[in-house]
PDB file of N, CA and C in Angstrom:
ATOM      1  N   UNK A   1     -15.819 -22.636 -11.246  1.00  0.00           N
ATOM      2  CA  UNK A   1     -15.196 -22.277  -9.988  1.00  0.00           C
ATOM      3  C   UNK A   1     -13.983 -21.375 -10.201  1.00  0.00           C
ATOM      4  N   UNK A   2     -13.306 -21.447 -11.183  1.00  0.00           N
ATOM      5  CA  UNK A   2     -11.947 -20.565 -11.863  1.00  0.00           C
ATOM      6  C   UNK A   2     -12.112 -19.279 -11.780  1.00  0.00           C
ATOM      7  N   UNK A   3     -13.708 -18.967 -12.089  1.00  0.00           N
ATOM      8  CA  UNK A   3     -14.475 -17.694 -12.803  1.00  0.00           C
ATOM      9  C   UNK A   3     -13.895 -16.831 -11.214  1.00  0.00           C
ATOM     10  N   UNK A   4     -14.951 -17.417 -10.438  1.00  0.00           N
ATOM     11  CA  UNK A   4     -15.215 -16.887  -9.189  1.00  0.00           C
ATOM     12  C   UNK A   4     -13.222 -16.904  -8.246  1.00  0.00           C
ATOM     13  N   UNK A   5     -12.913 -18.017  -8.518  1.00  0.00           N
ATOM     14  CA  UNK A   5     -11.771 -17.610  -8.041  1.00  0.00           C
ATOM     15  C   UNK A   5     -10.599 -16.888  -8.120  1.00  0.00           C
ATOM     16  N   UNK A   6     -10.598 -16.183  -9.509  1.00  0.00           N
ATOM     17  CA  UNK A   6     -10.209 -15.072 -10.432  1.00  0.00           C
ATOM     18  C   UNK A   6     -10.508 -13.765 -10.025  1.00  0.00           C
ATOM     19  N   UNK A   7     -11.813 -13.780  -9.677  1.00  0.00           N
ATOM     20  CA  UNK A   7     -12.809 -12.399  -9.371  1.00  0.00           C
ATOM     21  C   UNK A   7     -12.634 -12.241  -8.336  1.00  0.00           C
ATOM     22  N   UNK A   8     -12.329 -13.310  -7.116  1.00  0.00           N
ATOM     23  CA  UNK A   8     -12.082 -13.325  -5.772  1.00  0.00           C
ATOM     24  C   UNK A   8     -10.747 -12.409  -5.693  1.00  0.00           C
ATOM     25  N   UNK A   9      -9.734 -12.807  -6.108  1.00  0.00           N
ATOM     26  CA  UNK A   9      -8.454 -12.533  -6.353  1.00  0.00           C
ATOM     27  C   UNK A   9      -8.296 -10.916  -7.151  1.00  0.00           C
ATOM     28  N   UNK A  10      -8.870 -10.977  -8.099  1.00  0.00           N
ATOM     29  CA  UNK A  10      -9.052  -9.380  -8.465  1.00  0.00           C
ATOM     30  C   UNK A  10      -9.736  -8.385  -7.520  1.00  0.00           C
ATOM     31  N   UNK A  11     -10.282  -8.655  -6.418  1.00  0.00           N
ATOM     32  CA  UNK A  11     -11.082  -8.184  -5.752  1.00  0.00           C
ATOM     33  C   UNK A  11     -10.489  -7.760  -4.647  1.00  0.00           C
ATOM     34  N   UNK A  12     -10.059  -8.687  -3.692  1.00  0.00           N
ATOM     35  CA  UNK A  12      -8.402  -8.506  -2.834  1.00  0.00           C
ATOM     36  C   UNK A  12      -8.015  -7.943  -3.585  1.00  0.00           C
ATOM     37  N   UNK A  13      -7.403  -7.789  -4.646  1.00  0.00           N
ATOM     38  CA  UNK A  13      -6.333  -6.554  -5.288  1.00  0.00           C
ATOM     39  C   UNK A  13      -7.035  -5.159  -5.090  1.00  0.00           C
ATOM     40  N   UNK A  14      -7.930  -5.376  -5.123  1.00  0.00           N
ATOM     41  CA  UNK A  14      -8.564  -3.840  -5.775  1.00  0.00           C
ATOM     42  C   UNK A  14      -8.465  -3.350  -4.119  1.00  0.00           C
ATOM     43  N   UNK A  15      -8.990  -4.328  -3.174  1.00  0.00           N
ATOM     44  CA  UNK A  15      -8.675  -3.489  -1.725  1.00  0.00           C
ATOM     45  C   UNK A  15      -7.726  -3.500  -1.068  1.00  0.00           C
ATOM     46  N   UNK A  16      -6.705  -4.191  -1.827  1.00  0.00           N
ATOM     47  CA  UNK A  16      -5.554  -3.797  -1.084  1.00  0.00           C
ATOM     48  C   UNK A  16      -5.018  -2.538  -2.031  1.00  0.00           C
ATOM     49  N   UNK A  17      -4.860  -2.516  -3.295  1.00  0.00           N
ATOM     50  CA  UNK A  17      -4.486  -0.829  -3.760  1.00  0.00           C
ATOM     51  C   UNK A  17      -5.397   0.376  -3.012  1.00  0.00           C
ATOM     52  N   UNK A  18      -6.839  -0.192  -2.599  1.00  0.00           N
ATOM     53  CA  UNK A  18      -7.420   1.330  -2.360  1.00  0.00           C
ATOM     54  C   UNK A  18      -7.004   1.546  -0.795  1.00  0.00           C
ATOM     55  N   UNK A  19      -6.602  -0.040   0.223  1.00  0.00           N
ATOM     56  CA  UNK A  19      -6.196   0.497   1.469  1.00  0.00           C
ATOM     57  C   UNK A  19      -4.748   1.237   1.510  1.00  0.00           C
ATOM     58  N   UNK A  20      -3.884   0.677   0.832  1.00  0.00           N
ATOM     59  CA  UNK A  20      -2.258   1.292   0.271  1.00  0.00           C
ATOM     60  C   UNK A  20      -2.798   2.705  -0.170  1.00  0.00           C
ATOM     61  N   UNK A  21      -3.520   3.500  -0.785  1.00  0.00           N
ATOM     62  CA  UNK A  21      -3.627   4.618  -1.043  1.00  0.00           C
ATOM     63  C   UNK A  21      -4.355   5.583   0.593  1.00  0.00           C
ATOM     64  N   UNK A  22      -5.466   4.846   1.020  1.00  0.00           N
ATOM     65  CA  UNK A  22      -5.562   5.740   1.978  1.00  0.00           C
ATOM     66  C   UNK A  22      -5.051   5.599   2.834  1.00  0.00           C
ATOM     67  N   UNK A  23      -4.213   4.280   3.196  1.00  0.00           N
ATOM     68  CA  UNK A  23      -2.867   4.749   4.318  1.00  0.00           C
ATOM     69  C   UNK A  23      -1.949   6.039   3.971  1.00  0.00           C
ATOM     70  N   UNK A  24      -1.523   6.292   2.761  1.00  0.00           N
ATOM     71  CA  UNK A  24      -0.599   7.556   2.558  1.00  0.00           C
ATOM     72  C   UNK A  24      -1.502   8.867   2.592  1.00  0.00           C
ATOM     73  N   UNK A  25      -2.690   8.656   2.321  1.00  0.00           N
ATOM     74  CA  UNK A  25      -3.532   9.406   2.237  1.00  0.00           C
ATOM     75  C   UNK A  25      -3.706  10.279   3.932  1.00  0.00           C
ATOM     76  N   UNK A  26      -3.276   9.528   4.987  1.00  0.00           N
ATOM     77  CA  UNK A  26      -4.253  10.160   6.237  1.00  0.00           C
ATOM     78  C   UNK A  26      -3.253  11.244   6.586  1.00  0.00           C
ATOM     79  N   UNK A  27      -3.866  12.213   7.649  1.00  0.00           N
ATOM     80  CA  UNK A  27      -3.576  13.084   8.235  1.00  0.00           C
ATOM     81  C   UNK A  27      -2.199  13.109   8.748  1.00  0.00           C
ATOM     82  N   UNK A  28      -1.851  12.227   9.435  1.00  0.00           N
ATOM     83  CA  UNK A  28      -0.310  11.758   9.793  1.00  0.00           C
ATOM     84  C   UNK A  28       0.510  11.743   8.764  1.00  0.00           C
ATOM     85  N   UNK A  29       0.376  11.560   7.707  1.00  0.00           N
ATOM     86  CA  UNK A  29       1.734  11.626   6.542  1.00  0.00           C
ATOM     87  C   UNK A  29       1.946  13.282   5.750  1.00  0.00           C
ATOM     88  N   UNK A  30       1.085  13.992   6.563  1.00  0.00           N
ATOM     89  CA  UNK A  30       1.427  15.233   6.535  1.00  0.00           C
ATOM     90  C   UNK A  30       1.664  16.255   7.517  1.00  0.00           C
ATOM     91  N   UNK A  31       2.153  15.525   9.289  1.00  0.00           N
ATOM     92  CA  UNK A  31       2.381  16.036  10.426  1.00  0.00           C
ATOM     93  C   UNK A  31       3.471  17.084  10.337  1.00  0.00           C
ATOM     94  N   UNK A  32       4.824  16.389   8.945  1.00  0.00           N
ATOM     95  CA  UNK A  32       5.997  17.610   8.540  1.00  0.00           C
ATOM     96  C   UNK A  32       5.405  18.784   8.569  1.00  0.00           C
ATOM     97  N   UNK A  33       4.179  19.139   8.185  1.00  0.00           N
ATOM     98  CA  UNK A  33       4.299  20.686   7.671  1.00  0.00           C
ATOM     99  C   UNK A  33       4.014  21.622   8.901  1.00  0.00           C
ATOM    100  N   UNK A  34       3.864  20.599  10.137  1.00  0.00           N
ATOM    101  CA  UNK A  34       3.637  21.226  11.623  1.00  0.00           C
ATOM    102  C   UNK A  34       4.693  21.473  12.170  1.00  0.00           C
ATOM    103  N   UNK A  35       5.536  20.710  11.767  1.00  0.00           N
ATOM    104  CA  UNK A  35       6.953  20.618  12.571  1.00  0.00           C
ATOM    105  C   UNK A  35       8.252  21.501  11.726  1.00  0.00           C
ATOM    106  N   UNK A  36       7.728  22.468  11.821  1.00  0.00           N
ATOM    107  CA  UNK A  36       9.203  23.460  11.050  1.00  0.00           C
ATOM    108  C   UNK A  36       9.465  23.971  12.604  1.00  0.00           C
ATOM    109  N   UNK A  37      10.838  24.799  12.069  1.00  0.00           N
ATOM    110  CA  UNK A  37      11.574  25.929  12.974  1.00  0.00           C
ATOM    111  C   UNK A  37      10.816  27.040  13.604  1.00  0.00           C
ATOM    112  N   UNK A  38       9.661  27.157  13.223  1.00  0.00           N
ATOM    113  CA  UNK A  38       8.406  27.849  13.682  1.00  0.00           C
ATOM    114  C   UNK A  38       8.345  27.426  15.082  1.00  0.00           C
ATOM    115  N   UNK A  39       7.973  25.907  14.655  1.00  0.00           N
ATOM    116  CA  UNK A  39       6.916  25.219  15.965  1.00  0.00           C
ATOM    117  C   UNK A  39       7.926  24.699  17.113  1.00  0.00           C
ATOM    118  N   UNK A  40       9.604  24.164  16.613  1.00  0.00           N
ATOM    119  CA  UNK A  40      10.249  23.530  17.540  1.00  0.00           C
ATOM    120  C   UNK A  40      11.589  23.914  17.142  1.00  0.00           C
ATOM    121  N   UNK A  41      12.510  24.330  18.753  1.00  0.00           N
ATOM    122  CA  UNK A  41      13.394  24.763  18.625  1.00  0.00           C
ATOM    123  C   UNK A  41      14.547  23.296  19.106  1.00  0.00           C
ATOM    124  N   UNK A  42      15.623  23.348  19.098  1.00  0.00           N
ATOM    125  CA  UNK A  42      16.551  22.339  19.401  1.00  0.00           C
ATOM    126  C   UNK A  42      16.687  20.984  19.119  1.00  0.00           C
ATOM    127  N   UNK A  43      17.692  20.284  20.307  1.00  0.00           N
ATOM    128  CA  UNK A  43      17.836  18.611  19.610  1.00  0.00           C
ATOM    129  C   UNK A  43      16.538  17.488  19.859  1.00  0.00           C
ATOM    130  N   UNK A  44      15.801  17.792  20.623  1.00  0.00           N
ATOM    131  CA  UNK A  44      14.737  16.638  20.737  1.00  0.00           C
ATOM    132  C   UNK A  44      13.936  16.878  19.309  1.00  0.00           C
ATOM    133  N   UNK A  45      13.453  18.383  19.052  1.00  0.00           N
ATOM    134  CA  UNK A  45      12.317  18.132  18.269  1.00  0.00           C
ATOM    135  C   UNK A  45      12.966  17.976  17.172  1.00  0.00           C
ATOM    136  N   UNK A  46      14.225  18.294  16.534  1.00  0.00           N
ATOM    137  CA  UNK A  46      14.735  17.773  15.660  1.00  0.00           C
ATOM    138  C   UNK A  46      15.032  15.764  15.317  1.00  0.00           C
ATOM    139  N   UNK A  47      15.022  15.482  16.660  1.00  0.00           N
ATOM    140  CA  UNK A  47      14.843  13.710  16.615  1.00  0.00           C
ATOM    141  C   UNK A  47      13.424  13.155  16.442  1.00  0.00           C
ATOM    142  N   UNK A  48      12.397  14.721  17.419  1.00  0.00           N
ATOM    143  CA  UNK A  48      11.164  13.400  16.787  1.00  0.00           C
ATOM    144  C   UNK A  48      10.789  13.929  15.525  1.00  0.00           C
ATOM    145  N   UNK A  49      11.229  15.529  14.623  1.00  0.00           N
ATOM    146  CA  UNK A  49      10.924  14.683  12.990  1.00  0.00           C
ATOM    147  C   UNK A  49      11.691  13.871  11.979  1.00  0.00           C
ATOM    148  N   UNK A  50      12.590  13.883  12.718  1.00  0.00           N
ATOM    149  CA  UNK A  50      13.674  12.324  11.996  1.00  0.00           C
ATOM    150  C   UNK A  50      12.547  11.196  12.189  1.00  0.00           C
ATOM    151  N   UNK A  51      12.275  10.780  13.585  1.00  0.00           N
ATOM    152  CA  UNK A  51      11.508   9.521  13.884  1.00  0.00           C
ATOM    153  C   UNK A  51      10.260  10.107  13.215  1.00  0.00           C
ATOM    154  N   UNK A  52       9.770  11.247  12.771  1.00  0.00           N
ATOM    155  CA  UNK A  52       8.510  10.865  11.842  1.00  0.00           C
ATOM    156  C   UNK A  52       8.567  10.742  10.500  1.00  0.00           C
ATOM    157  N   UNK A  53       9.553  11.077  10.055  1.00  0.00           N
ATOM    158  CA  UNK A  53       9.812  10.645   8.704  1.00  0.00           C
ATOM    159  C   UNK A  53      10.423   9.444   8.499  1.00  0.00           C
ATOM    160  N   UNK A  54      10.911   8.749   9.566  1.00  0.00           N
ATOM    161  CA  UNK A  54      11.085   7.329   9.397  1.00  0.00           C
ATOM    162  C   UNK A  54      10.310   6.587   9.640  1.00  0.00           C
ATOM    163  N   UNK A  55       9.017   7.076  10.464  1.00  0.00           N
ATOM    164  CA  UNK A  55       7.626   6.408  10.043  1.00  0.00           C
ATOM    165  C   UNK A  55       6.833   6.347   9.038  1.00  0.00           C
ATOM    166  N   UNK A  56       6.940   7.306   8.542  1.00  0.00           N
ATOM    167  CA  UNK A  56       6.240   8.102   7.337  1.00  0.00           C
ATOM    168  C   UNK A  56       6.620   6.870   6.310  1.00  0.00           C
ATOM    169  N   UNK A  57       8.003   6.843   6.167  1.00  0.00           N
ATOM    170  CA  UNK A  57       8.701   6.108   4.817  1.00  0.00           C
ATOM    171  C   UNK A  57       8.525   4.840   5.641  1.00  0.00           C
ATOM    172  N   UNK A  58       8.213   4.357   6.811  1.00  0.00           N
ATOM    173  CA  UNK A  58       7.820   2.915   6.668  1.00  0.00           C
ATOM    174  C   UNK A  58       6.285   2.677   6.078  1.00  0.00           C
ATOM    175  N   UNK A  59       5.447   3.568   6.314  1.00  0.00           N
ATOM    176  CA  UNK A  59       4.355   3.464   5.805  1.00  0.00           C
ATOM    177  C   UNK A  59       3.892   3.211   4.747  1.00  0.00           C
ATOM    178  N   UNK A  60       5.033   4.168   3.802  1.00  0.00           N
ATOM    179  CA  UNK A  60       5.254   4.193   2.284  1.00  0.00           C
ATOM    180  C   UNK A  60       5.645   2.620   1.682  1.00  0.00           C
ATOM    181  N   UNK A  61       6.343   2.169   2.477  1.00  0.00           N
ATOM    182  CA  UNK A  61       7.279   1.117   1.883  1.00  0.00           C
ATOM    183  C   UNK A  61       6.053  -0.246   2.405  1.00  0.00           C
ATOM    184  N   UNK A  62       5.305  -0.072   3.502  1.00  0.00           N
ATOM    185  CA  UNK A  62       4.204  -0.881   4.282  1.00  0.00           C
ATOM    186  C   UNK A  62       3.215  -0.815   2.677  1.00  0.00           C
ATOM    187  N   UNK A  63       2.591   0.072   2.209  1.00  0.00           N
ATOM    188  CA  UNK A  63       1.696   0.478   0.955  1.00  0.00           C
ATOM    189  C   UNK A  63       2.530   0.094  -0.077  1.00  0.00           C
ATOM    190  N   UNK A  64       3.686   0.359  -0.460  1.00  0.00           N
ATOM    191  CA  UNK A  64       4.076  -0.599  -1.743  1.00  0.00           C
ATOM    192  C   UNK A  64       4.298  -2.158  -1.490  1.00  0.00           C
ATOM    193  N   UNK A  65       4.330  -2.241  -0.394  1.00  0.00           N
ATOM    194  CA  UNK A  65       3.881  -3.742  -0.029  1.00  0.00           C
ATOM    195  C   UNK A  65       2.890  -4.653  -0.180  1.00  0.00           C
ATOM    196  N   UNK A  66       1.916  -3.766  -0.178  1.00  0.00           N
ATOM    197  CA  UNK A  66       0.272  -4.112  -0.623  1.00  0.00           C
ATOM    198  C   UNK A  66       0.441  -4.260  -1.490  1.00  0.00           C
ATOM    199  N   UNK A  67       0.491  -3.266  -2.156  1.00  0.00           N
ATOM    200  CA  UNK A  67       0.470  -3.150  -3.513  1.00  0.00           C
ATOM    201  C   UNK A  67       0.958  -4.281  -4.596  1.00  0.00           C
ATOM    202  N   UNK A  68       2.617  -4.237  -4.010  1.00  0.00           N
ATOM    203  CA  UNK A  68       3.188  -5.523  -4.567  1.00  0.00           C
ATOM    204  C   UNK A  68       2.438  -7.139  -4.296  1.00  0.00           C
ATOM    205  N   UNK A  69       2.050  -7.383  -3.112  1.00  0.00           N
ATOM    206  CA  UNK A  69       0.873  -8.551  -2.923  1.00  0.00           C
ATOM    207  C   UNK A  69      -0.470  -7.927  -3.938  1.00  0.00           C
ATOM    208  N   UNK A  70      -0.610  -6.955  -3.931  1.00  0.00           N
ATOM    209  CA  UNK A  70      -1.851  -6.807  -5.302  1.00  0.00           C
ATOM    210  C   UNK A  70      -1.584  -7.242  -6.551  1.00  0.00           C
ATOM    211  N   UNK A  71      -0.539  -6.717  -6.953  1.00  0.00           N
ATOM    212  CA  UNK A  71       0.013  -7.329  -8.343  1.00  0.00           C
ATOM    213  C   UNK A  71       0.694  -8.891  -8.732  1.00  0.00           C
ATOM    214  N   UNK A  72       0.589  -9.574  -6.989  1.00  0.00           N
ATOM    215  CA  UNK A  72       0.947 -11.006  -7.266  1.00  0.00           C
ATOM    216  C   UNK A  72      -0.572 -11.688  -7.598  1.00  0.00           C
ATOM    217  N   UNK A  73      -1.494 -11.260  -6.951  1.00  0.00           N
ATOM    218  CA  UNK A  73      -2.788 -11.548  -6.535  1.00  0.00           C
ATOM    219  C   UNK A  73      -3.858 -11.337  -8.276  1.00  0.00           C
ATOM    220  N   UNK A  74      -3.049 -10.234  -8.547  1.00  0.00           N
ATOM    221  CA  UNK A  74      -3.979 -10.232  -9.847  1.00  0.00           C
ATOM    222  C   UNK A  74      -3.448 -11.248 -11.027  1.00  0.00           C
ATOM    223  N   UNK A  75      -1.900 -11.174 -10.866  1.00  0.00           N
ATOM    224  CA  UNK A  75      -1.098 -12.456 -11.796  1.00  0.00           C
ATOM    225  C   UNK A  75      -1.713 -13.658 -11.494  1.00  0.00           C
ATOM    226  N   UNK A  76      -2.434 -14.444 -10.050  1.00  0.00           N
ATOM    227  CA  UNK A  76      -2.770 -15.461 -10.099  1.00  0.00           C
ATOM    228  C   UNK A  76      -3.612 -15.555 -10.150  1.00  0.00           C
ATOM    229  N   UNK A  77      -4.882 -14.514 -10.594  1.00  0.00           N
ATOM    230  CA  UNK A  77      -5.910 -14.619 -10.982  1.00  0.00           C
ATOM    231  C   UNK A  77      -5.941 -14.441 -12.796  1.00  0.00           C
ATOM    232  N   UNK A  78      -4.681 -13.781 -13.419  1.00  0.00           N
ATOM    233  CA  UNK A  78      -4.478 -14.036 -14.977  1.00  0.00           C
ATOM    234  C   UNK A  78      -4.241 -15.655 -14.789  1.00  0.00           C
ATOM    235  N   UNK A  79      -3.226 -16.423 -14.307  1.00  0.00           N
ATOM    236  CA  UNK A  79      -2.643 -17.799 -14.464  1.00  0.00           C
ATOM    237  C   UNK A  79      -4.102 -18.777 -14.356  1.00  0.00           C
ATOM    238  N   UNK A  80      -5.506 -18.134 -13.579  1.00  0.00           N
ATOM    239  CA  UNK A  80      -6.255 -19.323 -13.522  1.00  0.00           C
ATOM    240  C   UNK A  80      -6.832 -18.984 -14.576  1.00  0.00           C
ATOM    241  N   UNK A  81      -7.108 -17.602 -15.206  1.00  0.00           N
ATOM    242  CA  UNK A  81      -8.326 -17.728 -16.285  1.00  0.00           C
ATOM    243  C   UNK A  81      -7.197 -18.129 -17.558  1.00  0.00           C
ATOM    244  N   UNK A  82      -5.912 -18.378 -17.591  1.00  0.00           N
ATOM    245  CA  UNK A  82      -5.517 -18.787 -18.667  1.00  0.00           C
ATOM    246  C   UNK A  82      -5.354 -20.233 -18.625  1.00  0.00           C
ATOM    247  N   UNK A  83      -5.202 -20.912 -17.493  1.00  0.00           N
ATOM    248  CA  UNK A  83      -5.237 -22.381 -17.320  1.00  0.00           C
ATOM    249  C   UNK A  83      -6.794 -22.580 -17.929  1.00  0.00           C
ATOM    250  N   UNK A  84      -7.901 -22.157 -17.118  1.00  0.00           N
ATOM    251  CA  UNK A  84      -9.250 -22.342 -17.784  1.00  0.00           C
ATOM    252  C   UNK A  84      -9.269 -22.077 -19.210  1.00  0.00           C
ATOM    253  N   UNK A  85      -9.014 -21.247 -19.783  1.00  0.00           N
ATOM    254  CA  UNK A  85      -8.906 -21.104 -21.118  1.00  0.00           C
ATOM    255  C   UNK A  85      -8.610 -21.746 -21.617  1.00  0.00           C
ATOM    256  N   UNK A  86      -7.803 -22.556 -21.448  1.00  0.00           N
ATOM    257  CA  UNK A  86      -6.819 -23.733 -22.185  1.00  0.00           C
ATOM    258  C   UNK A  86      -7.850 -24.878 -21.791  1.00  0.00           C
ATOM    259  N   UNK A  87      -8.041 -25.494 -20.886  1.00  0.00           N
ATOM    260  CA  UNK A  87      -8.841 -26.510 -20.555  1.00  0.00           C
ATOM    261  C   UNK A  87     -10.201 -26.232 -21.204  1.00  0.00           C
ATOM    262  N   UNK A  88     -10.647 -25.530 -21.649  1.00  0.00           N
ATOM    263  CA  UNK A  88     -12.175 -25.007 -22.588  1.00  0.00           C
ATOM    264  C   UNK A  88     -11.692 -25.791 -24.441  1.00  0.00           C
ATOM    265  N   UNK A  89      -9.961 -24.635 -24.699  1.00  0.00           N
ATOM    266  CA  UNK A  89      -9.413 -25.026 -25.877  1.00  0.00           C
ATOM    267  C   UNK A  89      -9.652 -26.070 -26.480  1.00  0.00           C
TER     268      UNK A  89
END
């Protein structure tokens, strides 16, 4: 049961790194390159790309979040196959 609950756990990891990558990955975390001095003049559009880059970097920080639950997720899938290991010993 260790086996499978190890593999379970490595498995959640693996989709939470590949959802953390294509969240930074989508179309929206590259809306900046629309929004220059080109496209918008004055104080509003200057506030909404403040407010999109403070979305942007929550997103970022949302994906190293995963991530960081990925790397707890794979540690407690090392801690069971080394408890099993030992109990085999």
């Amino acid at each position: 049961m260790t086996h499978h609950q190890s593999t379970a756990l490595r498995q959640r990891a693996h989709r939470l790194r590949r959802f953390a990558e294509q969240i930074e990955c989508t179309p929206a975390m590259s809306l900046e390159r629309h929004a220059t001095v080109d496209t918008w003049r004055g104080p509003r559009p200057e506030e909404c790309l403040q407010l999109l880059h403070q979305a942007q970097h929550r997103i970022h920080e949302t994906a190293e979040e995963l991530r960081r639950h990925a790397w707890l997720l794979d540690q407690q899938a090392d801690e069971l196959e080394l408890a099993a290991a030992a109990v085999l010993s």
